[in-house]
Protein backbone atom coordinates (compact mmCIF):
# COMPACT_ATOMS: atom_id res chain seq x y z
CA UNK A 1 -7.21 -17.56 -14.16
CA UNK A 2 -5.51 -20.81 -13.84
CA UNK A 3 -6.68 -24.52 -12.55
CA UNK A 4 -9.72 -23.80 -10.42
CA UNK A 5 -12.75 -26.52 -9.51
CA UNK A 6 -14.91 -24.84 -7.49
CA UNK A 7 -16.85 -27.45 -5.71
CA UNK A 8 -20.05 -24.20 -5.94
CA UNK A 9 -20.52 -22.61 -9.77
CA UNK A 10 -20.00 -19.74 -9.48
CA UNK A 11 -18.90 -17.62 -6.53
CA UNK A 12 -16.84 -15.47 -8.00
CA UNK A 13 -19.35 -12.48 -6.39
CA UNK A 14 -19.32 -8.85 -7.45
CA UNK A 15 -17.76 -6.03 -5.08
CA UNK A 16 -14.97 -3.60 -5.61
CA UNK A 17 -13.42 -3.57 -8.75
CA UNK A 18 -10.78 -6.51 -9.19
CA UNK A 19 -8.44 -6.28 -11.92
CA UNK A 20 -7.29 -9.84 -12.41
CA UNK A 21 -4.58 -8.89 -14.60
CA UNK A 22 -2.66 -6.05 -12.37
CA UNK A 23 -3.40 -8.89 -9.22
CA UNK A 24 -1.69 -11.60 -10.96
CA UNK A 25 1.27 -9.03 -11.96
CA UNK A 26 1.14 -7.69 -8.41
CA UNK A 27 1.58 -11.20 -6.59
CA UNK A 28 3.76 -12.74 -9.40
CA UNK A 29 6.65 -9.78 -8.85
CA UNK A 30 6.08 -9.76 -5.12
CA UNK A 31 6.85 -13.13 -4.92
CA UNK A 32 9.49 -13.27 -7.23
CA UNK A 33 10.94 -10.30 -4.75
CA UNK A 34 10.77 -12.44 -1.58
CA UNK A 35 11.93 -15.83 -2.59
CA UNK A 36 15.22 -13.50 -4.23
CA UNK A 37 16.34 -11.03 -1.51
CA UNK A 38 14.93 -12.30 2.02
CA UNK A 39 17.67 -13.67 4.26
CA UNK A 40 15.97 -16.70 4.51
CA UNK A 41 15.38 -19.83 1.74
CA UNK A 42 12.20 -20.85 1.07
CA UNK A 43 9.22 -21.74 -1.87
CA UNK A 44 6.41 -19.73 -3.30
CA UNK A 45 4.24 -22.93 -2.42
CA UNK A 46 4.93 -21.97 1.03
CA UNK A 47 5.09 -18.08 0.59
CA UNK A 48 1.55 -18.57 -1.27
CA UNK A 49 -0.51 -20.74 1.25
CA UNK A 50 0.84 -18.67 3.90
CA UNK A 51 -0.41 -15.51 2.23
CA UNK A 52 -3.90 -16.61 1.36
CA UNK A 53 -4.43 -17.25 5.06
CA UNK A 54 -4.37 -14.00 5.57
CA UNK A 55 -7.54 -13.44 3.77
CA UNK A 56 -8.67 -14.52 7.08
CA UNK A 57 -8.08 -11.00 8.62
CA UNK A 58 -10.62 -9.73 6.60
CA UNK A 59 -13.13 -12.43 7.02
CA UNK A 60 -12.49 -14.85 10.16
CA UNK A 61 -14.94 -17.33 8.77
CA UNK A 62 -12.73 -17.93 5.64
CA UNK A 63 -10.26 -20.47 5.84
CA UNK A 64 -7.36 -22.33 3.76
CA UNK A 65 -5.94 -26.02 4.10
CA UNK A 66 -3.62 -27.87 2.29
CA UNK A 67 -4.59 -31.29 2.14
CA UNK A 68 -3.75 -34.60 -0.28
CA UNK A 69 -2.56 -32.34 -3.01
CA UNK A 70 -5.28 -29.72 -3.21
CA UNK A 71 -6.45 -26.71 -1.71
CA UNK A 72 -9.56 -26.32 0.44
CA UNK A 73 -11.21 -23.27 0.42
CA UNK A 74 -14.23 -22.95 3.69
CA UNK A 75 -16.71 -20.59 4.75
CA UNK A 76 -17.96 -21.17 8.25
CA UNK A 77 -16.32 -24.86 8.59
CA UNK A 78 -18.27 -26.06 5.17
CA UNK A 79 -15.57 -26.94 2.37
CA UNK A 80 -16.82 -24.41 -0.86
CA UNK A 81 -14.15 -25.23 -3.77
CA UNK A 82 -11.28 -26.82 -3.75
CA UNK A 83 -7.93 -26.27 -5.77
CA UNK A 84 -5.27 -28.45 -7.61
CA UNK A 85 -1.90 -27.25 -6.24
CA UNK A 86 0.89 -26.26 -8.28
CA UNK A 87 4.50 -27.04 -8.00
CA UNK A 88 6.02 -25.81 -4.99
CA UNK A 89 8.85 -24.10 -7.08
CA UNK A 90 5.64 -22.64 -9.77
CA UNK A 91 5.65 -18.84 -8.71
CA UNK A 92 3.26 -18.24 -12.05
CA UNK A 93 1.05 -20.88 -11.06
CA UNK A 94 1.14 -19.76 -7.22
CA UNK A 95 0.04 -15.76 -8.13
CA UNK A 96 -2.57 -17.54 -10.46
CA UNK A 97 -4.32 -19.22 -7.61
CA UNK A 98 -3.86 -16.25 -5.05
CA UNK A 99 -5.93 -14.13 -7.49
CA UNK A 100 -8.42 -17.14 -7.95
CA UNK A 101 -8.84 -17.79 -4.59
CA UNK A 102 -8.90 -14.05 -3.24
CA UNK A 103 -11.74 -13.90 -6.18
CA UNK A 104 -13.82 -17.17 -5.55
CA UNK A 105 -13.29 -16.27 -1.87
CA UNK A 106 -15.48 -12.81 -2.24
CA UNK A 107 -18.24 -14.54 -3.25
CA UNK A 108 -18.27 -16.49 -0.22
CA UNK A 109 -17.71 -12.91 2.29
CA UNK A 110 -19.62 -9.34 2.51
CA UNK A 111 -16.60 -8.79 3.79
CA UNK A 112 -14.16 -9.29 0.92
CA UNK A 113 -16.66 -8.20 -1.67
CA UNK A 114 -16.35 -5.13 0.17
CA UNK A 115 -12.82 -4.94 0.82
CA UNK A 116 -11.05 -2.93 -2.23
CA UNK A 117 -8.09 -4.96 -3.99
CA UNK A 118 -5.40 -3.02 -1.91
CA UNK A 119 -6.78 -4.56 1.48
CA UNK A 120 -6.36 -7.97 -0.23
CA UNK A 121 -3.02 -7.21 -1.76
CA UNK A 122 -1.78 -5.92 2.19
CA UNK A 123 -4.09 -8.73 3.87
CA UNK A 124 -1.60 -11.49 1.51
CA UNK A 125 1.46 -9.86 1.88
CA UNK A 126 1.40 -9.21 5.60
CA UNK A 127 0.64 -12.55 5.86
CA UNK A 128 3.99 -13.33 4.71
CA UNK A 129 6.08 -10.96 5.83
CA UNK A 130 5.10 -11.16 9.33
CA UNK A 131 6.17 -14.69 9.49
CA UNK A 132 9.67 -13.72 8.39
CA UNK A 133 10.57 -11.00 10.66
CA UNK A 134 9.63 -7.63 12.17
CA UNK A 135 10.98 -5.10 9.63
CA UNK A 136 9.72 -6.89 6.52
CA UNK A 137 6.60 -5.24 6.05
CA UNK A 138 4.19 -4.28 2.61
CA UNK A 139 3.16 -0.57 2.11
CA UNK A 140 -0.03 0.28 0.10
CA UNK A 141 0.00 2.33 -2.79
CA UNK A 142 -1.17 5.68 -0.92
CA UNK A 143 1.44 4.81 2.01
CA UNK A 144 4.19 4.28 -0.46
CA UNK A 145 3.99 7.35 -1.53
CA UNK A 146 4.06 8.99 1.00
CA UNK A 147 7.49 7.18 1.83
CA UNK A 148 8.57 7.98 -1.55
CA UNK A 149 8.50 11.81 -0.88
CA UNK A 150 9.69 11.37 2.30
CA UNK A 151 12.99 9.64 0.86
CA UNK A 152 13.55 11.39 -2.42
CA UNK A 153 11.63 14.69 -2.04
CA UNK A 154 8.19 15.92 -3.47
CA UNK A 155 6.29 18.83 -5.23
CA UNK A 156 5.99 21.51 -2.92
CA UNK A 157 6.02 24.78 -1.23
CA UNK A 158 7.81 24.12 1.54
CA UNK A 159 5.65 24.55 4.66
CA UNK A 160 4.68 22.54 7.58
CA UNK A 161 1.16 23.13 9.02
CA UNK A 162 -1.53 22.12 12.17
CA UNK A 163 -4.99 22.04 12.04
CA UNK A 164 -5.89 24.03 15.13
CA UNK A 165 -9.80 24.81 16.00
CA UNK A 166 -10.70 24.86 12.16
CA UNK A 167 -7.80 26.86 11.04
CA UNK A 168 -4.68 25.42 9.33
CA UNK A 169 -1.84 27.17 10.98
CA UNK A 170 1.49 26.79 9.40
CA UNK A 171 4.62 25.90 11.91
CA UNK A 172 7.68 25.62 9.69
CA UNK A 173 8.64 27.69 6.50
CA UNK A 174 11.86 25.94 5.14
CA UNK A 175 14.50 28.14 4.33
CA UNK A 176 14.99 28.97 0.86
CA UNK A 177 11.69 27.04 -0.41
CA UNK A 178 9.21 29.05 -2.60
CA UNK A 179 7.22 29.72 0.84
CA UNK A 180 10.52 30.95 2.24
CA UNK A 181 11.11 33.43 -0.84
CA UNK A 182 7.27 34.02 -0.68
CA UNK A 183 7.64 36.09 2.62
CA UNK A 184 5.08 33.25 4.24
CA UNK A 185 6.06 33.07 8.55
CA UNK A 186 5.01 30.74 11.08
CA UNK A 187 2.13 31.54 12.56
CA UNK A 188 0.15 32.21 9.39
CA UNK A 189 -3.04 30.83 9.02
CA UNK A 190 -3.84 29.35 5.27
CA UNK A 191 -7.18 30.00 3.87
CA UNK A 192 -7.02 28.87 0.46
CA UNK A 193 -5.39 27.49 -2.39
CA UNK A 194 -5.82 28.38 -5.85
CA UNK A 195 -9.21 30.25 -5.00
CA UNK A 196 -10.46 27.23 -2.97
CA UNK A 197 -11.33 27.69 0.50
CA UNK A 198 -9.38 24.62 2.86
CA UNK A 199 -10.99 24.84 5.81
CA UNK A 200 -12.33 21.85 6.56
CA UNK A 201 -9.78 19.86 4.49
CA UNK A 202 -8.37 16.89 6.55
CA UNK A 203 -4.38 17.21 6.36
CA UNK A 204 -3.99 14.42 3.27
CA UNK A 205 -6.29 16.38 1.34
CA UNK A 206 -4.31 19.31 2.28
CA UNK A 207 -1.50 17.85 1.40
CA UNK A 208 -2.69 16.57 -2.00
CA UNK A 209 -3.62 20.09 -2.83
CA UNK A 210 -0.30 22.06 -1.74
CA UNK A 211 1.72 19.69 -3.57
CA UNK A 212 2.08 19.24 -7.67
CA UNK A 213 4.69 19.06 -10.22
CA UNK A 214 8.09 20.76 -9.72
CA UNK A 215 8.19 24.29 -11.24
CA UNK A 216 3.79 24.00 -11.52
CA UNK A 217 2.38 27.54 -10.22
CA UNK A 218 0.29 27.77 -7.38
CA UNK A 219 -1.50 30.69 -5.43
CA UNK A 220 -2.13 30.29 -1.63
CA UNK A 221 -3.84 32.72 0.34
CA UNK A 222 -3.21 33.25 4.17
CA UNK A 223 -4.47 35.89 7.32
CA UNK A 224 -1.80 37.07 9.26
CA UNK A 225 -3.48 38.80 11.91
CA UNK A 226 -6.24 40.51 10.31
CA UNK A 227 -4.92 41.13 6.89
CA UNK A 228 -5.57 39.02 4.33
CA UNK A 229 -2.87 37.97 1.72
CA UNK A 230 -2.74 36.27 -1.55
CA UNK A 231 0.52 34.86 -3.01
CA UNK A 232 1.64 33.15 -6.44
CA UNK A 233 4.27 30.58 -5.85
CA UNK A 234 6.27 27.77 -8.53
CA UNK A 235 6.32 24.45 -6.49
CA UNK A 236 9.61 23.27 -5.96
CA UNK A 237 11.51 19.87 -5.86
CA UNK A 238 11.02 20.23 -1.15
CA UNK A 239 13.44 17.13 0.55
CA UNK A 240 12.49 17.16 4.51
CA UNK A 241 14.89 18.65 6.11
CA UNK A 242 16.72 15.65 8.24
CA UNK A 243 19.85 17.68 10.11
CA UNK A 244 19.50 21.26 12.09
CA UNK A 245 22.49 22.51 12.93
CA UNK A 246 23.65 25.29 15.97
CA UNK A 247 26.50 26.24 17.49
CA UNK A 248 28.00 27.83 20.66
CA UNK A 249 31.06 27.66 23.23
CA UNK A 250 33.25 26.78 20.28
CA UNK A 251 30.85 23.24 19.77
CA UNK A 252 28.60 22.71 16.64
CA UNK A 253 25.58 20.21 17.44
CA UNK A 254 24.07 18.68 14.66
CA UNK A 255 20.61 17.09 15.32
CA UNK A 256 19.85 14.21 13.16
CA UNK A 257 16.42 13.10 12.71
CA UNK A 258 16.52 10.50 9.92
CA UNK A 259 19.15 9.77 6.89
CA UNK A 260 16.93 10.77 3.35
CA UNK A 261 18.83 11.68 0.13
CA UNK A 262 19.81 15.44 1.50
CA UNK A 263 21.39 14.39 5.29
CA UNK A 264 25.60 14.06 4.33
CA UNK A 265 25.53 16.55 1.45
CA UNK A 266 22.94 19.22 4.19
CA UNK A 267 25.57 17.76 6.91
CA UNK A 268 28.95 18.55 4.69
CA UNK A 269 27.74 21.96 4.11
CA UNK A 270 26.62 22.55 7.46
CA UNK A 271 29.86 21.85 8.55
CA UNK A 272 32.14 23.43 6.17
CA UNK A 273 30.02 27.02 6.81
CA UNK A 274 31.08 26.46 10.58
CA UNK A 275 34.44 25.76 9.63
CA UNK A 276 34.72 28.94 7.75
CA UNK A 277 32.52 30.91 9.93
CA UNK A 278 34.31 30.07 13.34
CA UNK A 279 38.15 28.76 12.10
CA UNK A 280 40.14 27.56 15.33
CA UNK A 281 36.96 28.36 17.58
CA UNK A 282 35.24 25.51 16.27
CA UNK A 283 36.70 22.90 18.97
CA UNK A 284 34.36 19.63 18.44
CA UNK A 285 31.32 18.26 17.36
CA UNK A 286 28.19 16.98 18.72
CA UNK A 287 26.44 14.37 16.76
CA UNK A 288 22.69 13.99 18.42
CA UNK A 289 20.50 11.17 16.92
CA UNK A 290 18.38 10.49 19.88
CA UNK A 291 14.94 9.39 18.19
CA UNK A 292 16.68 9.23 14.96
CA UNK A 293 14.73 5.91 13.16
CA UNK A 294 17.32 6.00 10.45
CA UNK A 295 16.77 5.71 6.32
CA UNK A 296 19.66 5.38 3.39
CA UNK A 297 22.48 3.52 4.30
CA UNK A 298 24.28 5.27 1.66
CA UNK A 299 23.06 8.27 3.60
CA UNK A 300 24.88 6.76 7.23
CA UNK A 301 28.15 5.75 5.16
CA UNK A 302 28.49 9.61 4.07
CA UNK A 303 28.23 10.89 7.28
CA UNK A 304 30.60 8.74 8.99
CA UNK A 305 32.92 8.76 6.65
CA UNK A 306 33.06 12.55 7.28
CA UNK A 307 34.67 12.27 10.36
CA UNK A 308 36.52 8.90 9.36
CA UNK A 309 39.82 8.96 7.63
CA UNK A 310 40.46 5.56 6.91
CA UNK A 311 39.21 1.93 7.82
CA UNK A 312 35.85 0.34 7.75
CA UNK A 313 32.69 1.76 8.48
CA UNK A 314 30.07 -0.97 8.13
CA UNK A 315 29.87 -4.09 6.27
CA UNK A 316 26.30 -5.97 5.23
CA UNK A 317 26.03 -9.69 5.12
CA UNK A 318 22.90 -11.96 3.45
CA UNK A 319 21.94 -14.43 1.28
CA UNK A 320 21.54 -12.87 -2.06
CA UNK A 321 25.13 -12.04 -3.55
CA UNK A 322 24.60 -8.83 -4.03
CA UNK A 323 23.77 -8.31 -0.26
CA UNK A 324 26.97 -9.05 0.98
CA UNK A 325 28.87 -5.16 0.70
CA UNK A 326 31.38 -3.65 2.79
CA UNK A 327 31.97 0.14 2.85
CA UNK A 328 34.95 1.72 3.58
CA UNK A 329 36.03 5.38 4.62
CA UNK A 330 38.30 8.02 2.21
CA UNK A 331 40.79 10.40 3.35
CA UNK A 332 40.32 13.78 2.35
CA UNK A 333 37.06 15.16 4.50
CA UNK A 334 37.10 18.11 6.67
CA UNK A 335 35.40 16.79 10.18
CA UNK A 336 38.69 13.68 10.84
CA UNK A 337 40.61 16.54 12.82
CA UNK A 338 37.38 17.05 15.58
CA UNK A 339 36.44 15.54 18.47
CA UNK A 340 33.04 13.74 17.85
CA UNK A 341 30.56 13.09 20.87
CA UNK A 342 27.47 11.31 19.28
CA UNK A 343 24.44 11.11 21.37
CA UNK A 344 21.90 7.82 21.13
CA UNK A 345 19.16 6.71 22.78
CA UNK A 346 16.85 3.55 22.60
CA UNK A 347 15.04 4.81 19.52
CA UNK A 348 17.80 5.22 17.41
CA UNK A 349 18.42 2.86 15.22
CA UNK A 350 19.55 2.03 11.82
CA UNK A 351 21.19 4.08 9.97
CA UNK A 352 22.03 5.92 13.27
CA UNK A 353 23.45 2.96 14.63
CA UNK A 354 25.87 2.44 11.56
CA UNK A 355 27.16 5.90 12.38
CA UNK A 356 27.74 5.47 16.06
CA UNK A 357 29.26 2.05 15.41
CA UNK A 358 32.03 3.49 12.97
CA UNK A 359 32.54 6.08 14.95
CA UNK A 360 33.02 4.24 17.81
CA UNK A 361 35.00 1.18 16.63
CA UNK A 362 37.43 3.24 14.47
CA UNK A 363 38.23 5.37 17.47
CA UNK A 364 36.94 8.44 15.87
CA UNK A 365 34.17 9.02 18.45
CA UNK A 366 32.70 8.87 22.05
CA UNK A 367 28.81 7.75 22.42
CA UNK A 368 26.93 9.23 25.08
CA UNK A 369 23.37 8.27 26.38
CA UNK A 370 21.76 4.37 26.41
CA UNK A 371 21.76 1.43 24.36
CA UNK A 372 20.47 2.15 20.79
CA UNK A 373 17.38 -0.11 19.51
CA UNK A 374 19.12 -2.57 17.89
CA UNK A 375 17.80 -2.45 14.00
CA UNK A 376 20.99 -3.70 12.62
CA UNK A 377 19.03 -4.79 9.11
CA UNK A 378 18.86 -3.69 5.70
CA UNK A 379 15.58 -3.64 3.60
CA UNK A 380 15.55 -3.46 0.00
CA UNK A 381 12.52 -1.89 -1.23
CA UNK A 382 10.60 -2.84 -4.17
CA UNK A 383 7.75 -1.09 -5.98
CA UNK A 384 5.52 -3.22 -7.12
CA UNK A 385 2.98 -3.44 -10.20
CA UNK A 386 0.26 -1.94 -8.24
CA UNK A 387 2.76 1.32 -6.64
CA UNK A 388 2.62 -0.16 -3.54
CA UNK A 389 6.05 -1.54 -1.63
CA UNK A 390 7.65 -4.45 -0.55
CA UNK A 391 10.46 -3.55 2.45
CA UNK A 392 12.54 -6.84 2.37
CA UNK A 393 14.94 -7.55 5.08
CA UNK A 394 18.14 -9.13 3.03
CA UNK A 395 21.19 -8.13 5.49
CA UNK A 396 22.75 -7.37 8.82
CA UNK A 397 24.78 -4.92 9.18
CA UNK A 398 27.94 -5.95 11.20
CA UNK A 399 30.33 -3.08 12.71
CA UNK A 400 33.92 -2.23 11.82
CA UNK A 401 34.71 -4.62 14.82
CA UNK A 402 32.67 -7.38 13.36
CA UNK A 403 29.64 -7.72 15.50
CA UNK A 404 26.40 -7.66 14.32
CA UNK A 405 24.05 -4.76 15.34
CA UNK A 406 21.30 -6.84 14.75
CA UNK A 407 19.10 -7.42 18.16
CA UNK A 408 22.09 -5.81 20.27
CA UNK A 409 22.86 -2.07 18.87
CA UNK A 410 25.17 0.66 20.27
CA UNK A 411 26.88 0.51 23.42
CA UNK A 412 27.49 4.00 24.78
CA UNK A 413 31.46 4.25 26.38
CA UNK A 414 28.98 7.12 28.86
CA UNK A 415 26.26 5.58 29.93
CA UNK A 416 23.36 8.24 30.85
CA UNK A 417 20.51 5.03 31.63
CA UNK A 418 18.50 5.51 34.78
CA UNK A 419 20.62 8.71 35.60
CA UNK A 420 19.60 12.49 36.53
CA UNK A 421 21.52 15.70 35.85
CA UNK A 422 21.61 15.81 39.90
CA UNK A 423 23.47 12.86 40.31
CA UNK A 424 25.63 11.93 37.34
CA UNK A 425 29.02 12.61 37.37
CA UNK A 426 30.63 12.75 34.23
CA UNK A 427 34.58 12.77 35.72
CA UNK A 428 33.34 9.90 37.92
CA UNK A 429 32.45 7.58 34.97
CA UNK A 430 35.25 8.65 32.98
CA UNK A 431 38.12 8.66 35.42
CA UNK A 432 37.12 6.27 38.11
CA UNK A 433 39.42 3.11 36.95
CA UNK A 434 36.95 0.06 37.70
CA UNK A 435 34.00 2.16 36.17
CA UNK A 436 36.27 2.21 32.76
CA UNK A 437 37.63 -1.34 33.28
CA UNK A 438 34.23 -2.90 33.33
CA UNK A 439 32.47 -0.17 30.56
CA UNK A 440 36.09 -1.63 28.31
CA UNK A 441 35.01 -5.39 29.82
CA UNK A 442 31.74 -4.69 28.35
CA UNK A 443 32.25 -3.45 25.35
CA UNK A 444 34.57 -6.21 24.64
CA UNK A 445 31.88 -8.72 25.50
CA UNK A 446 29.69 -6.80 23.11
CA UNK A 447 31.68 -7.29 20.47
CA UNK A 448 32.06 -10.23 20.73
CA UNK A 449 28.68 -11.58 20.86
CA UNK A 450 27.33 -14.32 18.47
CA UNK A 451 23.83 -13.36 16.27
CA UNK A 452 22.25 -16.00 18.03
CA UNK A 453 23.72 -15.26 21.48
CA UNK A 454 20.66 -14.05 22.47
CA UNK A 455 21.08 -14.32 26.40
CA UNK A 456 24.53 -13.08 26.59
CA UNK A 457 23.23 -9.98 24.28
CA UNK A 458 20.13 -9.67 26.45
CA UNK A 459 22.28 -9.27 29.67
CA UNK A 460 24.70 -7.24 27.93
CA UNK A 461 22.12 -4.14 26.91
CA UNK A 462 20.77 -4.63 31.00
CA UNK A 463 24.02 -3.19 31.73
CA UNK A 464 22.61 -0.27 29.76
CA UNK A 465 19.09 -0.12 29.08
CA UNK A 466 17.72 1.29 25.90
CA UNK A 467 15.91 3.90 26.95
CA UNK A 468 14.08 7.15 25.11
CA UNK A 469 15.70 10.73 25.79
CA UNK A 470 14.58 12.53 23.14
CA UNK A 471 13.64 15.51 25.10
CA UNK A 472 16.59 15.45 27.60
CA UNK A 473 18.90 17.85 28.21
CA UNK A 474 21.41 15.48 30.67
CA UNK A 475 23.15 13.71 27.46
CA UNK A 476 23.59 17.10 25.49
CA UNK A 477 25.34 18.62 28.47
CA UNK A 478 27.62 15.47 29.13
CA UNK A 479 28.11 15.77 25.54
CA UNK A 480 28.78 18.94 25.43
CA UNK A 481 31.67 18.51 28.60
CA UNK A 482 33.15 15.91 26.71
CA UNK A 483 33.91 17.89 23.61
CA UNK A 484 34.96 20.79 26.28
CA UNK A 485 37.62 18.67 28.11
CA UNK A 486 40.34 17.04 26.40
CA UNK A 487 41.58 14.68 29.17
CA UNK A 488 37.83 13.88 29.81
CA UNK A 489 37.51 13.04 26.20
CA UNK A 490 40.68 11.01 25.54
CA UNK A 491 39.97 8.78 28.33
CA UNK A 492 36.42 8.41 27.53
CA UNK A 493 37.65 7.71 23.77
CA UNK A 494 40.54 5.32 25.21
CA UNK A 495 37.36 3.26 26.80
CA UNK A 496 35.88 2.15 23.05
CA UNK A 497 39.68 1.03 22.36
CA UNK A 498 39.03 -1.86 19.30
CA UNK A 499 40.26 -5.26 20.02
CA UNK A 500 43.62 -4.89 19.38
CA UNK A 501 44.37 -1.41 20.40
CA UNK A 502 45.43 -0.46 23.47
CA UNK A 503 44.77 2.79 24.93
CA UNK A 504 48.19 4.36 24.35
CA UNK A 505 47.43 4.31 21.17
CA UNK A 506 44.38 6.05 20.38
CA UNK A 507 45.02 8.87 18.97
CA UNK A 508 42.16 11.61 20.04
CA UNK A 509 41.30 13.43 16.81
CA UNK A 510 41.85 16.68 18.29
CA UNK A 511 45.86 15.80 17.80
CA UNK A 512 45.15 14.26 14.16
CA UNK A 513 46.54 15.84 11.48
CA UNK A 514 43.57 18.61 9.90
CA UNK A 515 42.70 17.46 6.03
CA UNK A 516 44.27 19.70 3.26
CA UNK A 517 41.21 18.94 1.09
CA UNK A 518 37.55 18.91 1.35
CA UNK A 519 36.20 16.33 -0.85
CA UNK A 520 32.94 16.46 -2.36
CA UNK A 521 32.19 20.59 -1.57
């Protein structure tokens, strides 16, 4: 277990099971993943101590201090064992002493005998990450998988449920999952699954039951009303669906709620049908991703580059090589022709804000609503030994324009902040000239903020606070008027004019050419 001189024989104390090997493995390729990809330099020495502080959460009366070449390891201010350190630069000898410490250090605690290896392994590796920055975060085993199906799609049926007075009452049936095909409807109640009773299941263990290898059968049986039902399904690969899509008065609204491995290929299809469907009728689009936290960045680059016939549409910057990217759009899609609104509010962020940002800078869209949150960041993710997850923050992204979105986010050319449908006039903010002067001013300024501006960025987003409107129906409307009103919408679009371009020459898409091909359908 590596150099250890514990000043006590023997307090290496029995608890939860602690595999030694998979610990070492676990905190060896975790920080191997850190000192690689985060955006900022540093040494496992430091990585390590800081980490083995954190043991500290679990037990207050444990505590870690570097001193003369050695590590002191106390319980209740008494110094128990003590540690030669290794080479700043060692990571082997660094994940060696974590899992000697983190051992030696249950013997000492109730509480860390207690505590099962996946509190210490999230206990270390918070430690860490929280000193970097606010996105770099560790995910247990359990929670990682749960992300995992979330991003790439699960075993499944494809229903969405509540646990209501005892019974399990199923709100969503996705279309054309085996529950669709199965005839199941919202409103259902399920009762069991394969000849189990679930009532009184909690919703993981719920969960854990409904869902199984792709193409495994399953029976589920339900009451609707007073008739009992039993049906025999085949699980199915189920990816949450991320984009809903309506349309009316010649507009199709897409919602966005997050950017998994289905969003631009749902999104593409979604929009094609509409195309087809409604020919000339379909006038514009509204993009709403108000509350949308984001996801793939692959994902965001798709979408924009939907609407997006040429240019840049986001560019990542950090200190591993492989960080530094830029991604740029291809002719050939069949939204570049519409007018884009795209709606944002102060929980949108990430991959959202890529999208609004390309939009926006190219001069292929008008943003409606408040300043986005500001998560202008990308994390790699890294599954470690023990299936739980590293999310490592190793780039910015920066906007066509060159900006970071990093800390600052979206600037909307309509601002909806502080406003009510009573007294918000769209024509006023659109046509009155010093309104569009100072929202162009602004925008200017915004782009031309520094990373580490942070005053200048702070006052900037004041102008328009980030605020939530999820459940609004103001920025749809003024959305929805935009897209409506072609003089309303070229001036709003000549507002968001890039450094560079003046206003005479942004060309609204509406005027643009349609694309003879539909790439990727």
């Amino acid at each position: 277990m590596g150099a250890s001189a514990p000043v006590i024989p023997g307090i290496g104390g029995m608890g939860a099971p602690y595999d030694t090997v998979e610990a070492e493995r676990t905190f060896d390729f975790g920080y191997r993943a850190i000192l690689d990809r985060t955006l900022e330099n540093t040494l496992a020495g430091t990585l390590a101590l800081e980490g083995l502080r954190g043991l500290s959460s679990i037990d207050p009366n444990i505590a870690l201090t570097s001193l003369d070449g050695k590590l002191l390891l106390s319980s209740a201010r008494n110094v128990v064992a003590e540690y030669p350190l290794p080479d700043a630069t060692d990571v082997r000898g660094w994940s060696r002493l974590t899992v000697t410490v983190a051992l030696d250090a249950r013997g000492l605690s109730e509480s860390l005998r207690d505590a099962d290896p996946e509190r210490i392994y999230e206990a270390v590796f918070d430690a860490i990450l929280s000193r970097l920055d606010v996105y770099s975060r560790y995910s247990g085993a359990r929670e990682a998988r749960e992300l995992r199906a979330n991003r790439n799609g699960f075993g499944g049926i494809g229903i969405r449920f509540e646990l209501v007075d005892g019974d399990i009452r199923i709100t969503e049936v996705m279309a054309d999952s085996p529950a669709g095909k199965a005839g199941l409807l919202v409103g259902d109640l399920l009762t069991h699954v394969d000849g189990q009773p679930v009532s009184g299941l909690s919703r993981d263990e719920l969960s854990k039951r409904l869902r199984g290898p792709v193409d495994s059968r399953i029976n589920v049986g339900i009451r609707r009303g007073y008739k009992p039902m039993d049906l025999a399904l085949r699980r199915d690969l189920i990816v949450p669906e991320t984009v809903h899509t309506g349309f009316a008065d010649g507009i199709g609204v897409f919602r966005l709620t997050g950017f998994n491995k289905s969003t631009a290929d749902t999104l593409r299809r979604d929009l094609l049908t509409l195309r087809q469907t409604h020919g000339d009728a379909l006038t514009g689009v509204v993009i709403d991703m108000r509350g949308n936290p984001g996801g793939f960045l692959d994902q965001a680059v798709e979408v924009a580059d939907l609407f997006i016939g040429d240019g840049p549409i986001i560019s990542t910057r950090g200190r591993h090589p492989l960080s530094n990217q830029s991604y740029d759009a291809r002719s050939g899609d069949i939204g570049e022709d519409l007018p884009v609104a795209v709606i944002m509010d102060g929980k949108a962020a990430s991959a959202a804000e890529i999208v609004a940002a390309a939009l926006q800078d190219s001069g292929h869209g008008v943003v409606v609503g408040t300043s986005s949150y500001g998560k202008g960041t990308v994390q790699s993710l890294i599954e470690l030994p023990n299936q739980g997850e590293l999310h490592l923050t190793w780039s910015r992204f920066h906007a066509p324009s060159g900006y970071a979105l990093h800390g600052l986010g979206v600037r909307p050319n309509i601002c909806t902040s502080g406003q009510d449908s009573g007294s918000f006039s769209l024509s006023q903010s659109v046509n009155n000239p010093g309104n569009a002067n100072a929202v162009g001013a602004q925008l200017a300024q915004w782009r031309q903020s520094g990373i580490d501006d942070h005053a200048l960025r702070a006052a900037l987003r004041d102008r328009c606070p980030a605020q939530a409107h999820v459940d609004g129906e103001r920025d749809l409307v003024v959305a929805r008027q935009l897209i409506a009103d072609p003089v309303l919408y070229g001036s709003a679009l000549a507002m968001s004019a890039p450094t560079g371009l003046s206003a005479a020459q942004i060309i609204p898409p509406g005027d643009r050419p349609a694309a003879t091909g539909a790439r990727g359908n």
